[in-house]
N, C-alpha and C. Protein backbone atom coordinates (compact mmCIF):
# COMPACT_ATOMS: atom_id res chain seq x y z
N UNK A 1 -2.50 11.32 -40.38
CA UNK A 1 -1.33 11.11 -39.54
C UNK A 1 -1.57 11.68 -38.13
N UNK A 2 -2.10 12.62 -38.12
CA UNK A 2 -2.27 13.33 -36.78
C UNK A 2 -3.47 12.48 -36.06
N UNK A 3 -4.09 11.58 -36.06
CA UNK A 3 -5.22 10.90 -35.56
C UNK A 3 -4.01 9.36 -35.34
N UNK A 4 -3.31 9.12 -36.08
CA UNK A 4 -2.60 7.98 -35.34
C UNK A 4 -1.43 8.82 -34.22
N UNK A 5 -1.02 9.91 -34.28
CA UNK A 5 -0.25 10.53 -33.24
C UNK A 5 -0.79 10.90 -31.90
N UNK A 6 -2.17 11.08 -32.09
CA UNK A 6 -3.17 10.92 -30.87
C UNK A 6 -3.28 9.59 -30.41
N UNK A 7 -3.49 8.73 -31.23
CA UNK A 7 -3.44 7.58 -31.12
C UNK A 7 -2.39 6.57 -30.03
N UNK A 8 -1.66 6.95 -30.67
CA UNK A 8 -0.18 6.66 -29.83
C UNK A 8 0.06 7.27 -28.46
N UNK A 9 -0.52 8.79 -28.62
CA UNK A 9 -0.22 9.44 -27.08
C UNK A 9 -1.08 8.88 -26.23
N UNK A 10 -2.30 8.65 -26.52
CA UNK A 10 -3.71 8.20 -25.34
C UNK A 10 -2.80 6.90 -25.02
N UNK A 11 -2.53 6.00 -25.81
CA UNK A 11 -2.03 4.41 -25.67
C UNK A 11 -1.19 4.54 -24.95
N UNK A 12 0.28 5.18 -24.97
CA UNK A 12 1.27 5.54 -24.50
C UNK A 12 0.97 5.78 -22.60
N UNK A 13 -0.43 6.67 -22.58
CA UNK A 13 -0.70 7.24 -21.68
C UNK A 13 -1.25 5.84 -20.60
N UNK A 14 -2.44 5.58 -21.19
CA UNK A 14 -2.80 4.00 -20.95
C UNK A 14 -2.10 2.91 -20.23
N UNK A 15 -0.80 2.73 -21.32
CA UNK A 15 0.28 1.41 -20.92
C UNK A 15 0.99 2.05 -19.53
N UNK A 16 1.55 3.19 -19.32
CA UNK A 16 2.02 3.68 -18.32
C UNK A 16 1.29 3.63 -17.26
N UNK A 17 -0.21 4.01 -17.29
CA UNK A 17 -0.82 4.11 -16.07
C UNK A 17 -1.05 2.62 -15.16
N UNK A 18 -1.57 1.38 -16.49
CA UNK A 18 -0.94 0.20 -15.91
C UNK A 18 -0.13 -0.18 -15.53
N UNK A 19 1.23 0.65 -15.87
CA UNK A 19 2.34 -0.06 -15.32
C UNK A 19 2.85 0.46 -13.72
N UNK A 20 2.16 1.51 -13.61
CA UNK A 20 2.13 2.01 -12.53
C UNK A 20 1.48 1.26 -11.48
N UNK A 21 0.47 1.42 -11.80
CA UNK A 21 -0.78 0.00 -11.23
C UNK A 21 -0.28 -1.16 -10.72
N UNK A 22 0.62 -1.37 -12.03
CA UNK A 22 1.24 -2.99 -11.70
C UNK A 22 2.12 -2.55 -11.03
N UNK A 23 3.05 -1.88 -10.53
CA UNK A 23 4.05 -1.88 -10.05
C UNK A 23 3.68 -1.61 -8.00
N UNK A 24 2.58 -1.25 -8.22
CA UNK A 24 1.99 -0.68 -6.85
C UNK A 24 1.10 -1.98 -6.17
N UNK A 25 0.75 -2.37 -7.71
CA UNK A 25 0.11 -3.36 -6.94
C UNK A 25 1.46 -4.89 -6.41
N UNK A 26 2.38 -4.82 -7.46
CA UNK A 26 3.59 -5.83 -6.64
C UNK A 26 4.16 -5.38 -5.25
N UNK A 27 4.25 -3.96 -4.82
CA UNK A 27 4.87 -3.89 -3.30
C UNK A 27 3.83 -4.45 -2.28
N UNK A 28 2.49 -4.33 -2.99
CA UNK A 28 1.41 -4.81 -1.73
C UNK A 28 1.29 -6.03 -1.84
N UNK A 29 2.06 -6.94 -2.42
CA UNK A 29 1.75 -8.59 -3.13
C UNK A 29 0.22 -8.78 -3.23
N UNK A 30 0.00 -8.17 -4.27
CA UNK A 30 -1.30 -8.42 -4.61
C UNK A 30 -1.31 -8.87 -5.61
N UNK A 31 -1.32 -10.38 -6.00
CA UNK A 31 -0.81 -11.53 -7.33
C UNK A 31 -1.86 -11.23 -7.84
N UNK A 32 -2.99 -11.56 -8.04
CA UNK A 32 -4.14 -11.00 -9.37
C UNK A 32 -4.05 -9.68 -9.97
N UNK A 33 -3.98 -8.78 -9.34
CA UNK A 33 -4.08 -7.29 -9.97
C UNK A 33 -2.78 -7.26 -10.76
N UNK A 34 -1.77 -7.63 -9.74
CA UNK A 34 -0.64 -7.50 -10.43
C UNK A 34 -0.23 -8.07 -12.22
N UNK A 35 -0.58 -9.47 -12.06
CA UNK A 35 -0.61 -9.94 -13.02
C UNK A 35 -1.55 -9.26 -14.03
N UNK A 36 -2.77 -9.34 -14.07
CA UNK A 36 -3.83 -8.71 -14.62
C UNK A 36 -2.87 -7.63 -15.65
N UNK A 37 -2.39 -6.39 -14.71
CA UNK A 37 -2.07 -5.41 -15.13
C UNK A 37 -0.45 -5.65 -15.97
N UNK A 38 0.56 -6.25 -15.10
CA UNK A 38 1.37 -6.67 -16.04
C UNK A 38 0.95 -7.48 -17.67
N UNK A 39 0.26 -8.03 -17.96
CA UNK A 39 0.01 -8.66 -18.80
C UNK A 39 -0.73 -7.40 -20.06
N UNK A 40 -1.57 -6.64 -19.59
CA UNK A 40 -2.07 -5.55 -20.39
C UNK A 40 -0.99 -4.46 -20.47
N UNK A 41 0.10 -4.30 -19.78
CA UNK A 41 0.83 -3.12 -20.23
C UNK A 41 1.62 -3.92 -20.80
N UNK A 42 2.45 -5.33 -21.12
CA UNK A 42 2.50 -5.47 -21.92
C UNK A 42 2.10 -6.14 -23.33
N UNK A 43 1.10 -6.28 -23.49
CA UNK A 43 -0.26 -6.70 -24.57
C UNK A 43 -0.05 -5.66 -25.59
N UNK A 44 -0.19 -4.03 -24.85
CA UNK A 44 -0.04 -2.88 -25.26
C UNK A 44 1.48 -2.71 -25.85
N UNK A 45 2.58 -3.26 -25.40
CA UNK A 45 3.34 -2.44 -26.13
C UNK A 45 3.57 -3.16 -27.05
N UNK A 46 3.12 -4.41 -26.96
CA UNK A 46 3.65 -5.39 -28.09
C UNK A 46 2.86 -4.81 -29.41
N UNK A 47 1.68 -4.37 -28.73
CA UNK A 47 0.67 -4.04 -30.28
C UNK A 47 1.02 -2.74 -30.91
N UNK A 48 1.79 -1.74 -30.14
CA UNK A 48 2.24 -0.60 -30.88
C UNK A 48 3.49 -1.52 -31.39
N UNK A 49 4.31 -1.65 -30.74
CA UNK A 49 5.74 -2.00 -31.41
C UNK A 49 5.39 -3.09 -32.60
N UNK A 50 4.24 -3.88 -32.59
CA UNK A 50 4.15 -4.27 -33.92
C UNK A 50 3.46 -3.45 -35.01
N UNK A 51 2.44 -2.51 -34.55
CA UNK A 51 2.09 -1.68 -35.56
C UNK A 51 3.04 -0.57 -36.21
N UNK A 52 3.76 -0.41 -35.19
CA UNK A 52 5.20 0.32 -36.09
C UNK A 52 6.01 -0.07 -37.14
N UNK A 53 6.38 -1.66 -36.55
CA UNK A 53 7.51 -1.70 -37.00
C UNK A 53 6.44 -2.64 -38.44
N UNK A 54 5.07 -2.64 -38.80
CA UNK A 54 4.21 -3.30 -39.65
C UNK A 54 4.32 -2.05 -40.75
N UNK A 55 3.96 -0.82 -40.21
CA UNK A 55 3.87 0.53 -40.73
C UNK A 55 5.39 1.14 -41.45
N UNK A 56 6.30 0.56 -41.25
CA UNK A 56 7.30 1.10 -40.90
C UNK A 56 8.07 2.36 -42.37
N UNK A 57 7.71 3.54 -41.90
CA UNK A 57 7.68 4.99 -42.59
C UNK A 57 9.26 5.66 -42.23
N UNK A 58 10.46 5.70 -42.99
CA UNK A 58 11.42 6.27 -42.04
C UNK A 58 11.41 7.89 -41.17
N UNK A 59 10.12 8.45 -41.94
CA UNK A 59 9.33 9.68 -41.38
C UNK A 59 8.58 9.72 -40.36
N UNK A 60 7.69 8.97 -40.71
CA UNK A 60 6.94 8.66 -39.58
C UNK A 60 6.88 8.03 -38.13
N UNK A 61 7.20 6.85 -38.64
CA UNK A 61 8.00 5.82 -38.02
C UNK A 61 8.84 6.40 -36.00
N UNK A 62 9.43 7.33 -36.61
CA UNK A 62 10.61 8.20 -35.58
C UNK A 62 9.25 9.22 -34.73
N UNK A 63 8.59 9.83 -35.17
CA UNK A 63 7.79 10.88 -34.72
C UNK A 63 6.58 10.29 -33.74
N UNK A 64 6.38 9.01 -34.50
CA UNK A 64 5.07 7.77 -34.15
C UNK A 64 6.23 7.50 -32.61
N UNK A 65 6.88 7.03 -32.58
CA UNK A 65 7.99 6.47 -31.42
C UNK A 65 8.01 7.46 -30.04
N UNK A 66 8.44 9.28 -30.79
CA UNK A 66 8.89 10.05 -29.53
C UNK A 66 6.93 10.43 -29.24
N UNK A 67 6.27 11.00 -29.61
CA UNK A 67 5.05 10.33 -29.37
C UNK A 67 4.38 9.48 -28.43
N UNK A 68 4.71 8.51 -28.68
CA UNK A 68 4.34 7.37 -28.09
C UNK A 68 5.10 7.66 -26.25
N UNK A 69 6.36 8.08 -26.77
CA UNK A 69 6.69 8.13 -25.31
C UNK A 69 6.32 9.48 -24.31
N UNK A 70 5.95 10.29 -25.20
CA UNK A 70 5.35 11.24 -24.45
C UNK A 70 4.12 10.77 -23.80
N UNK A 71 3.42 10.32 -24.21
CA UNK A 71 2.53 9.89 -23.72
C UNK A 71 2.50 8.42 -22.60
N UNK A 72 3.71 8.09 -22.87
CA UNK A 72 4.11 6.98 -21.62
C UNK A 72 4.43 8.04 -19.96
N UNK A 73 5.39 9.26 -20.85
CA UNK A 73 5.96 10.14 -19.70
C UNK A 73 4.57 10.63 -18.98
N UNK A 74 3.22 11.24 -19.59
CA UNK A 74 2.24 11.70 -19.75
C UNK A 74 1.32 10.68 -18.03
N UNK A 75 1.34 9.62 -18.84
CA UNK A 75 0.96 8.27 -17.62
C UNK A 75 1.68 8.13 -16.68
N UNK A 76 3.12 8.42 -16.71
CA UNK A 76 3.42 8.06 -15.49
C UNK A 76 3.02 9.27 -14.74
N UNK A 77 3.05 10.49 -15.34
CA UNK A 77 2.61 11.64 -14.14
C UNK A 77 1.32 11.82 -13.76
N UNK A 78 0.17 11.32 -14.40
CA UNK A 78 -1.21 11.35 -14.60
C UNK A 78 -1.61 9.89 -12.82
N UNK A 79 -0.46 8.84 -13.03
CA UNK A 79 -0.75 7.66 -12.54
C UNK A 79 -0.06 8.46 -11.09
N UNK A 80 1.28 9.20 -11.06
CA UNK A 80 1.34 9.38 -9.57
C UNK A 80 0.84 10.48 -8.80
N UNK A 81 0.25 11.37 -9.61
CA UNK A 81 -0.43 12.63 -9.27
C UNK A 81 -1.66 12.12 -8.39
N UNK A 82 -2.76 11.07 -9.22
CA UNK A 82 -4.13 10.75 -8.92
C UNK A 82 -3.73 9.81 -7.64
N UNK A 83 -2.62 9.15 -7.32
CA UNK A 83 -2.91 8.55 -5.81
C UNK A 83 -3.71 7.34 -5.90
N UNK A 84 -3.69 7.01 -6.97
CA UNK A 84 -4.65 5.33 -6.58
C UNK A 84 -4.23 4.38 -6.14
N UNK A 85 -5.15 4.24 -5.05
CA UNK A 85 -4.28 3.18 -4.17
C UNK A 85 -4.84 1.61 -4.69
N UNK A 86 -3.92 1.00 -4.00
CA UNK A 86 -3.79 -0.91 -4.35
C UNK A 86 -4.92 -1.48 -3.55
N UNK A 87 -5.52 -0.92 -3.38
CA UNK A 87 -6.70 -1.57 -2.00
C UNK A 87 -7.33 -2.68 -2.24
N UNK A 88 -6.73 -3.71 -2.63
CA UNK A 88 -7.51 -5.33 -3.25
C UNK A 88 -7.59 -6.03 -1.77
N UNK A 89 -8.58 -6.47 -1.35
CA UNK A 89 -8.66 -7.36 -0.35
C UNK A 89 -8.60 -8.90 -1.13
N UNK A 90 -7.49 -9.42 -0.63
CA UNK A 90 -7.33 -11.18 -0.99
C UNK A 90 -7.99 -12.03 -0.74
């Protein structure tokens, strides 16, 4: 159990940092990156939210979830701390 709770936090961490990405990369209208990255953050949540709700533990299940969002909270601070900028030339 504790190797899918890691599991969930790295992922969690992951989908956020794309969404960050994507979201930085839409103020600069940068349509490829953007898309790119929208499409993988959500790829990602679709594949946890189906492995949950596939798994579905009324124990687990809840712990797998707040988890998961720690590690979303985790990405978004990881994604605005590091400063990566949108720098795509079109």
């Amino acid at each position: 159990m504790i190797i899918h709770l890691i599991i969930y936090f790295l992922v969690g961490i992951v989908q956020d940092f794309c969404f960050t990405l994507n979201s930085r990369y839409i103020a600069k209208d940068k349509i490829l990156p953007a898309v790119i990255f929208s499409w993988l953050t959500v790829m990602v949540s679709m594949l946890v939210l189906y492995n949950i709700l596939n798994e579905l533990d009324p124990q687990k299940s809840i712990i797998e979830i707040i988890i998961y969002c720690l590690g979303i909270a985790a990405g978004t601070f990881l994604a605005m701390k590091l400063k990566i900028t949108a720098n795509v030339k079109e």
